[in-house]
PDB file of N, CA and C in Angstrom:
ATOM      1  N   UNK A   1      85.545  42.974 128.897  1.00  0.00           N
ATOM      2  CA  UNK A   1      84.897  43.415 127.686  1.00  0.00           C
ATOM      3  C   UNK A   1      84.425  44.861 127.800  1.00  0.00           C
ATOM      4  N   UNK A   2      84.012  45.253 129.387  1.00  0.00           N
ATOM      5  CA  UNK A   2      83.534  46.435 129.670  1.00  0.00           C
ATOM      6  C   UNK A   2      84.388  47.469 129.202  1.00  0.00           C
ATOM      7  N   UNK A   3      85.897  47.058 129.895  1.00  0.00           N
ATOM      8  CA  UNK A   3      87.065  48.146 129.645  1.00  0.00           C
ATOM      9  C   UNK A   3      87.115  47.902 128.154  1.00  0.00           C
ATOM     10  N   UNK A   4      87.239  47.005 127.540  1.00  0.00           N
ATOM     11  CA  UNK A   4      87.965  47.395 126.071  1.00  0.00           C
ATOM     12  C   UNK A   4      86.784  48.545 125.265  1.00  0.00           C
ATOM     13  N   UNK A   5      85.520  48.128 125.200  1.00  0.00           N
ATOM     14  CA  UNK A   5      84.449  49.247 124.872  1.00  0.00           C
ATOM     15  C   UNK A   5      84.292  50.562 125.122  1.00  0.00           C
ATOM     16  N   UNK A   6      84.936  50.648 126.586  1.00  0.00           N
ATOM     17  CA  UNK A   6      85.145  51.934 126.916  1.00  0.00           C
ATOM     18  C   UNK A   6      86.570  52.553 126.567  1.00  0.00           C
ATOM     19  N   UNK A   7      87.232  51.802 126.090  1.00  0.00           N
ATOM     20  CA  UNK A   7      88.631  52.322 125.389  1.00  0.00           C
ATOM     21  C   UNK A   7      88.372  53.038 124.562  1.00  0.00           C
ATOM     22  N   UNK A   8      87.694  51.572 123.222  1.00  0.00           N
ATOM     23  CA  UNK A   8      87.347  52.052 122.187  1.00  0.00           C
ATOM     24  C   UNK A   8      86.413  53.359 121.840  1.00  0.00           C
ATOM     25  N   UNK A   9      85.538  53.515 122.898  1.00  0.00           N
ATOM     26  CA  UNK A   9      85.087  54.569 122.634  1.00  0.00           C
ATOM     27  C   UNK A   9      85.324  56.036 123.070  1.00  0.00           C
ATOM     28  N   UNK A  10      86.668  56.027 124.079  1.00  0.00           N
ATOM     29  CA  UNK A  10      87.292  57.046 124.562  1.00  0.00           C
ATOM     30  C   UNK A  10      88.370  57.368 123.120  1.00  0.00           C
ATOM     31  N   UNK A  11      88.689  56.427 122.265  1.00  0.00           N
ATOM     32  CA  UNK A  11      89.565  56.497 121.229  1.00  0.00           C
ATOM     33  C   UNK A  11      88.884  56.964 120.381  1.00  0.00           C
ATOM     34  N   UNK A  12      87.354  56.749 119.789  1.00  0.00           N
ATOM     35  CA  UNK A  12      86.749  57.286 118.636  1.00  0.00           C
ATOM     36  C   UNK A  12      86.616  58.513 119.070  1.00  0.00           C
ATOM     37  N   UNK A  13      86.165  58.969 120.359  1.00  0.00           N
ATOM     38  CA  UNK A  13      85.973  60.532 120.775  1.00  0.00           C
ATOM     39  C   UNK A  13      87.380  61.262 120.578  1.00  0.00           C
ATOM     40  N   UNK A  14      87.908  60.527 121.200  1.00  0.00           N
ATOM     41  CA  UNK A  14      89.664  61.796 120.660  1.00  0.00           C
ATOM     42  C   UNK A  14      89.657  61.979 119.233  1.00  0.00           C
ATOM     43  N   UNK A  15      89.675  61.186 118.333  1.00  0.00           N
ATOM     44  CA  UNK A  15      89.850  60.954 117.054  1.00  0.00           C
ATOM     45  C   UNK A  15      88.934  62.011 116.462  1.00  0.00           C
ATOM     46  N   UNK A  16      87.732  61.544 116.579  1.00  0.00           N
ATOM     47  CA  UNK A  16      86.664  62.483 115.705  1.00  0.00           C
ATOM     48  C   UNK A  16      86.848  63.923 116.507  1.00  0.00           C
ATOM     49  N   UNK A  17      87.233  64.302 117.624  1.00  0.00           N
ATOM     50  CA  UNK A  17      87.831  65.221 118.451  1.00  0.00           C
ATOM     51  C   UNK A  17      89.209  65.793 117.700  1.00  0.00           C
ATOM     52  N   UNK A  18      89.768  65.470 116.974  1.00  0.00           N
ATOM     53  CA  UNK A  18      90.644  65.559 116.803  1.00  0.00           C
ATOM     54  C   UNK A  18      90.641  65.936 115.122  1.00  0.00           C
ATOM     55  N   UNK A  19      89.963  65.488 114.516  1.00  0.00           N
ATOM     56  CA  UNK A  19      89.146  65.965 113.224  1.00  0.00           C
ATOM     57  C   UNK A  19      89.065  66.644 112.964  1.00  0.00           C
ATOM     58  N   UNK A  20      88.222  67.324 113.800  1.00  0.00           N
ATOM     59  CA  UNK A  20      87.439  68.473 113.871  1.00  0.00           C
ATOM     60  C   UNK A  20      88.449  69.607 113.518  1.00  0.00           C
ATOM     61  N   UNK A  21      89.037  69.329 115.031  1.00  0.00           N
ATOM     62  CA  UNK A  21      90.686  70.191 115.274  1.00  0.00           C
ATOM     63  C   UNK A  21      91.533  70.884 114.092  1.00  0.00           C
ATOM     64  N   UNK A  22      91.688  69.570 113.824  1.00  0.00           N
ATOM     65  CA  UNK A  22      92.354  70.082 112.149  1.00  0.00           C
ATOM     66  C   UNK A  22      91.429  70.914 111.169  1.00  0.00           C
ATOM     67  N   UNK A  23      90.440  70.446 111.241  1.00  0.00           N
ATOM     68  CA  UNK A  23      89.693  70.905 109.902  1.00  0.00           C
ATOM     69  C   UNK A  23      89.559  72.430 110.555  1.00  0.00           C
ATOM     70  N   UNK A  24      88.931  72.979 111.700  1.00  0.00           N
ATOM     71  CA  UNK A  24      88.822  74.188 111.947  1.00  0.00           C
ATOM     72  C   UNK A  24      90.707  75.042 112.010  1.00  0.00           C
ATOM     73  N   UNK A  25      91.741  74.200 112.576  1.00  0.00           N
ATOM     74  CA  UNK A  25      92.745  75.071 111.811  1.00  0.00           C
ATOM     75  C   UNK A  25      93.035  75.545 110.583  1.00  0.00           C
ATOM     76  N   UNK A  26      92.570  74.182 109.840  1.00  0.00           N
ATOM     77  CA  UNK A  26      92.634  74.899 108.033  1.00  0.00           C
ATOM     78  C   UNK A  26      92.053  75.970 107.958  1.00  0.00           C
ATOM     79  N   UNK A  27      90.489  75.868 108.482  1.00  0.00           N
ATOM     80  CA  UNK A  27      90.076  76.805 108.477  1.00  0.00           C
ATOM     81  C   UNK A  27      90.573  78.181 108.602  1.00  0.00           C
ATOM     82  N   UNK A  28      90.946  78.048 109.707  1.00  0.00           N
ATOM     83  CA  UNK A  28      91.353  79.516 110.255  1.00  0.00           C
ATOM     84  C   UNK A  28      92.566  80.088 109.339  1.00  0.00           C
ATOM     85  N   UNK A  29      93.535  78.800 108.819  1.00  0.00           N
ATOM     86  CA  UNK A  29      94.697  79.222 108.016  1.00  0.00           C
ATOM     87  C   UNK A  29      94.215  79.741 107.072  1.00  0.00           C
ATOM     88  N   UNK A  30      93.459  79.800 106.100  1.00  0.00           N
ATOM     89  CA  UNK A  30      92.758  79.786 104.897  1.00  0.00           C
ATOM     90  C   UNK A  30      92.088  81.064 105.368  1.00  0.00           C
ATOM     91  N   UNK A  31      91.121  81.342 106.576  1.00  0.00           N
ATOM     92  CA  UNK A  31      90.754  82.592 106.176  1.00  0.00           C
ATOM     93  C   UNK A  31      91.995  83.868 106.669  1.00  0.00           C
ATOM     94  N   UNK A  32      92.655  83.732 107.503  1.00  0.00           N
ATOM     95  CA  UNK A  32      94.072  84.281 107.638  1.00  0.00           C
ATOM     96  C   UNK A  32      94.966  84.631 106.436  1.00  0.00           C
ATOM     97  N   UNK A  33      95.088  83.804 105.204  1.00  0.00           N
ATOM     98  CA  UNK A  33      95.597  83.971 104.336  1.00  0.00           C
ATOM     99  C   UNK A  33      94.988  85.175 103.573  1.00  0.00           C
ATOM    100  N   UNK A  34      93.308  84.744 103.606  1.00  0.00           N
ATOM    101  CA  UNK A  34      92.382  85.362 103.107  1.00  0.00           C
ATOM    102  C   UNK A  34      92.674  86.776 102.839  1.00  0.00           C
ATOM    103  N   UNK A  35      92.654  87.265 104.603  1.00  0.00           N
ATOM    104  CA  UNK A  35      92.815  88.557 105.075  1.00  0.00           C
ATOM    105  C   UNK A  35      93.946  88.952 104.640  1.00  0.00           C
ATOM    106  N   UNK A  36      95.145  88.404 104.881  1.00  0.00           N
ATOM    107  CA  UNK A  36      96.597  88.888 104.468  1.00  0.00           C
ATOM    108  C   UNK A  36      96.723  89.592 103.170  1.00  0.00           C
ATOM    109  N   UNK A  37      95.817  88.306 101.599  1.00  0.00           N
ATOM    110  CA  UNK A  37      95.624  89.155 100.564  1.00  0.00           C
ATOM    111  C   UNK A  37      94.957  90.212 100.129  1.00  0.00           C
ATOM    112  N   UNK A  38      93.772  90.500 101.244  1.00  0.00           N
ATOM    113  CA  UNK A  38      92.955  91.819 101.007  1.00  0.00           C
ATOM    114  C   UNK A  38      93.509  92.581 101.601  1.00  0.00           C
ATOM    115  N   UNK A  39      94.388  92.395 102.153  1.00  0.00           N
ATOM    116  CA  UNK A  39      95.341  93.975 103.098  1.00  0.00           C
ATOM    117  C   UNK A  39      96.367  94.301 101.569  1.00  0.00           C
ATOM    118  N   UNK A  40      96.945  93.250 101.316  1.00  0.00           N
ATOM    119  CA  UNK A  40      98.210  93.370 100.711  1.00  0.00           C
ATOM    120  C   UNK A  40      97.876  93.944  99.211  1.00  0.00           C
ATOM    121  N   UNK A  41      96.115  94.234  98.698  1.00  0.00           N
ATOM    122  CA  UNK A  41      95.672  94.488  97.602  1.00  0.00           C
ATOM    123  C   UNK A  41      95.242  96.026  98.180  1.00  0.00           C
ATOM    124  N   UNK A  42      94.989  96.226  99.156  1.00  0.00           N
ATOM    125  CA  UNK A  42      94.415  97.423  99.611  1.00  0.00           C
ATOM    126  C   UNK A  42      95.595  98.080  99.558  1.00  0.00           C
ATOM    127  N   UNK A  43      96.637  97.742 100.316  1.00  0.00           N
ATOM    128  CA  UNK A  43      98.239  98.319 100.103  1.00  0.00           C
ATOM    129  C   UNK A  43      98.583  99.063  98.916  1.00  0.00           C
ATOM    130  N   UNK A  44      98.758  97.777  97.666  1.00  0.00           N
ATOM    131  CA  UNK A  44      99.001  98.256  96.765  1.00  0.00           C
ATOM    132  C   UNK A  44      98.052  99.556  95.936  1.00  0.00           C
ATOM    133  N   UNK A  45      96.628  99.202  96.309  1.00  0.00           N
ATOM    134  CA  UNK A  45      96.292 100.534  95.854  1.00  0.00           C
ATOM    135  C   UNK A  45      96.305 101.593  96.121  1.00  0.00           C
ATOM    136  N   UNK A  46      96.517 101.654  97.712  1.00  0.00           N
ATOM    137  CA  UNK A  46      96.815 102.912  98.289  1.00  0.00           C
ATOM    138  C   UNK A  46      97.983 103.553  97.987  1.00  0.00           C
ATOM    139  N   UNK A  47      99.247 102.068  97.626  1.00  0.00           N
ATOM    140  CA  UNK A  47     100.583 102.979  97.377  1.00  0.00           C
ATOM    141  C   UNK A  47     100.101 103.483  96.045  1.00  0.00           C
ATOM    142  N   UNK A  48      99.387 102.683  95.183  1.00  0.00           N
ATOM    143  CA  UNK A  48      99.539 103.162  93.378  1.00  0.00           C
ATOM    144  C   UNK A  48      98.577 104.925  93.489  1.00  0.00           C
ATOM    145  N   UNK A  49      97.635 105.078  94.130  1.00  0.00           N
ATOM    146  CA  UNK A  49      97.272 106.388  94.795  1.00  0.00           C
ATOM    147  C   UNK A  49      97.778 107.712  94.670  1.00  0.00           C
ATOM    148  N   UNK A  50      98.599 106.960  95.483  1.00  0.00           N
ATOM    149  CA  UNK A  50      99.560 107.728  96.676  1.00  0.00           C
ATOM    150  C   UNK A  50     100.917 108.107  95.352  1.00  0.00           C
ATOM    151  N   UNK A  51     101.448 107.409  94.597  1.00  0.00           N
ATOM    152  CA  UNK A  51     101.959 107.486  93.512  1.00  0.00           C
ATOM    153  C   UNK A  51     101.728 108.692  92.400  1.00  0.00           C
ATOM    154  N   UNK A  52     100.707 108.153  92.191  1.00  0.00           N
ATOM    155  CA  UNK A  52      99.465 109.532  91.298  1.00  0.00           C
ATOM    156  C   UNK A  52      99.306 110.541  91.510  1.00  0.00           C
ATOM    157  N   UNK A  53      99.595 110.804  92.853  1.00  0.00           N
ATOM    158  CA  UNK A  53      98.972 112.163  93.770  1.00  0.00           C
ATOM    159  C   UNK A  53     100.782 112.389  93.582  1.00  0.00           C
ATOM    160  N   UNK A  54     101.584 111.929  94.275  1.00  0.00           N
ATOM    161  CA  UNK A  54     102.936 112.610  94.548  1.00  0.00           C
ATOM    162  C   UNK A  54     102.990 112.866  92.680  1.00  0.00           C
ATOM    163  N   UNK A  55     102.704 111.829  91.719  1.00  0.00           N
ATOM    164  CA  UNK A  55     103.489 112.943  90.279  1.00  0.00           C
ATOM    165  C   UNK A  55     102.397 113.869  90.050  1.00  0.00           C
ATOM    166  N   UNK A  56     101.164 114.119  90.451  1.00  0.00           N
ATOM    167  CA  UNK A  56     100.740 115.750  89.701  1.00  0.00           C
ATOM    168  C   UNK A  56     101.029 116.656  90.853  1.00  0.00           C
ATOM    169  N   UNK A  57     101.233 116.289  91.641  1.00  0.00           N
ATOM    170  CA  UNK A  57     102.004 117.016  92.785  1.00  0.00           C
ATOM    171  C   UNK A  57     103.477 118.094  92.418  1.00  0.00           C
ATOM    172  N   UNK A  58     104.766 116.989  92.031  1.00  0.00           N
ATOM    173  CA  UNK A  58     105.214 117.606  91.600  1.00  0.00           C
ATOM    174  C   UNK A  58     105.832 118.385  90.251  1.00  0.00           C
ATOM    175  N   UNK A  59     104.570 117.881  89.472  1.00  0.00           N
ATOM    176  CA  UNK A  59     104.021 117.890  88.033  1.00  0.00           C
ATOM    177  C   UNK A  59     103.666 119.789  87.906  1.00  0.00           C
ATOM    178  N   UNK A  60     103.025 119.647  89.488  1.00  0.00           N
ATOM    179  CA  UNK A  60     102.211 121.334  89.203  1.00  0.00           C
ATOM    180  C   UNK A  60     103.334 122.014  90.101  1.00  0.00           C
ATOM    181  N   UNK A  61     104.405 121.612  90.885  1.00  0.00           N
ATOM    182  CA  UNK A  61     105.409 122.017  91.182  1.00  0.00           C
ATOM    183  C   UNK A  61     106.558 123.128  90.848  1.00  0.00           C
ATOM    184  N   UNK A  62     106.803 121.787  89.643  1.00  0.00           N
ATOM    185  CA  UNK A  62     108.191 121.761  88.436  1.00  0.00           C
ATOM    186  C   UNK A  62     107.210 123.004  87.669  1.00  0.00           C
ATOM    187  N   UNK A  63     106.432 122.807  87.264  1.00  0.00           N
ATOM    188  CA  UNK A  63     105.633 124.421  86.719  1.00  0.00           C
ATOM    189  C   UNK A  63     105.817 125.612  87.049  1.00  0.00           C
ATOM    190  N   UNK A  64     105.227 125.487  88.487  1.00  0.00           N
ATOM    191  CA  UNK A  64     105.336 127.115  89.161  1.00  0.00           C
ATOM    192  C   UNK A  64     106.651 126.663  89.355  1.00  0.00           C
ATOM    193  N   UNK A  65     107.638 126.325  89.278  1.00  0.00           N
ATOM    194  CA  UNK A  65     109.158 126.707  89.561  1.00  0.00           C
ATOM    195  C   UNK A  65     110.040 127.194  88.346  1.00  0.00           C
ATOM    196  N   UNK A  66     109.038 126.687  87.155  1.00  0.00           N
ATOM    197  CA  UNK A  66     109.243 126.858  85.575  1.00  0.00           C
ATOM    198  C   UNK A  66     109.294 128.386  85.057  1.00  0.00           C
ATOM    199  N   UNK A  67     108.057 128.633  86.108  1.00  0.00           N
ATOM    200  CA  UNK A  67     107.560 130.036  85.300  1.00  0.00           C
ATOM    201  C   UNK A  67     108.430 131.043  86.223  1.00  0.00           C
ATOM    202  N   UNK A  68     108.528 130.804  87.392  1.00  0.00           N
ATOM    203  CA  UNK A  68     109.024 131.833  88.581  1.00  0.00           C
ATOM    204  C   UNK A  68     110.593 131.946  87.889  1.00  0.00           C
ATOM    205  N   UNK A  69     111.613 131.082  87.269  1.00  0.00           N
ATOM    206  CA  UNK A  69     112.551 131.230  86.845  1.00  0.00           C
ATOM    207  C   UNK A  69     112.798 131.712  85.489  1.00  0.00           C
ATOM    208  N   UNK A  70     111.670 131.413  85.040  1.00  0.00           N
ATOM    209  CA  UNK A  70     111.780 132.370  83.411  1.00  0.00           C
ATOM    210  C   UNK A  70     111.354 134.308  84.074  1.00  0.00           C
ATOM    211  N   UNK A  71     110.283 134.433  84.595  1.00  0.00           N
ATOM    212  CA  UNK A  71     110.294 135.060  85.072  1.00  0.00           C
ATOM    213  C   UNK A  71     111.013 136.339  85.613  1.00  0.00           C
ATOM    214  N   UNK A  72     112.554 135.660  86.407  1.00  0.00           N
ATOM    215  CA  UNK A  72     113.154 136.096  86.929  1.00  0.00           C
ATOM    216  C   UNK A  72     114.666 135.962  86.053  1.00  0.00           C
ATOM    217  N   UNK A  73     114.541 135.202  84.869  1.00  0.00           N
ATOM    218  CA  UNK A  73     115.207 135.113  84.047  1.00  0.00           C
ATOM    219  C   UNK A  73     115.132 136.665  83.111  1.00  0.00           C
ATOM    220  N   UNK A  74     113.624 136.796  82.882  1.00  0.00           N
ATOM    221  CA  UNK A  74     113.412 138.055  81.957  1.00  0.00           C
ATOM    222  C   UNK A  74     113.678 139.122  82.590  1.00  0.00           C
ATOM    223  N   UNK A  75     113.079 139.391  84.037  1.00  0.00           N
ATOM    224  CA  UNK A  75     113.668 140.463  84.932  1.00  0.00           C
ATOM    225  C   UNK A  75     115.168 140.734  84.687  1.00  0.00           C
ATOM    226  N   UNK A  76     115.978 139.462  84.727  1.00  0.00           N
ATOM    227  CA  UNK A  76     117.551 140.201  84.698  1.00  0.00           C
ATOM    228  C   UNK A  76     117.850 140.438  83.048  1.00  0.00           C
ATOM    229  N   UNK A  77     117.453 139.596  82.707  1.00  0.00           N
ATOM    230  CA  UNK A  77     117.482 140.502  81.023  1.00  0.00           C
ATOM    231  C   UNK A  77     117.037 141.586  80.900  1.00  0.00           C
ATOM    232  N   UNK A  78     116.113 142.337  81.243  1.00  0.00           N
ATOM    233  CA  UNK A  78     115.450 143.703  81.273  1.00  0.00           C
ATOM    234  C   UNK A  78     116.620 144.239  81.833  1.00  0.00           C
ATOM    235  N   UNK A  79     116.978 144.139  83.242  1.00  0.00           N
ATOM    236  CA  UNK A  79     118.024 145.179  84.081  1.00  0.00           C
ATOM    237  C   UNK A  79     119.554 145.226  83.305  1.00  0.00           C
ATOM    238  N   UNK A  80     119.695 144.230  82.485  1.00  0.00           N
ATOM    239  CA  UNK A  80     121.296 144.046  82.107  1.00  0.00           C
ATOM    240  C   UNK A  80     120.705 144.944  80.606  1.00  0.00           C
ATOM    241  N   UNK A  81     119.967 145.006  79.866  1.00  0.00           N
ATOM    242  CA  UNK A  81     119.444 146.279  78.901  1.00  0.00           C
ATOM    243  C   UNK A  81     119.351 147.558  79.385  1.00  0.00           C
ATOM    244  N   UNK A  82     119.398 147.281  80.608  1.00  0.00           N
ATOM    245  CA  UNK A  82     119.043 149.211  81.351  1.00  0.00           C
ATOM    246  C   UNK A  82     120.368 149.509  81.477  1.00  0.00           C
TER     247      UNK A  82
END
């Protein structure tokens, strides 16, 4: 009777041992996921950023390349009048 009690209660300890186990992996899956989506939101804003910055970038670019060629457009019109 001794041994079967001590079975049984080497079996409830694994078990509720074993409970636990799981429940703290969810855990960990769940806050893992967690993290994955606050990276993957930080990402995207950094690329959408990073986006913004490269078009007034070459927004103020295409400008000064606008004017430097009219510029140099009017220069040779002037010299082909001389």
């Amino acid at each position: 009777m001794k041994k079967l009690v001590s079975i049984f209660a080497v079996c409830a300890i694994t078990f509720s041992a074993s409970a636990q186990e799981k429940e703290s992996v969810k855990q960990a899956v769940k806050k893992d996921a967690q993290t994955v989506g606050n990276a993957a939101k930080k990402g995207a804003n950094a690329t959408k950023k990073g986006v913004q910055q490269g078009a007034k970038w070459t927004e103020k670019t295409a400008k000064k390349g606008a004017k430097a060629v009219e510029k140099t457009y009017q220069d040779v019109k002037t010299d082909i009048k001389k």
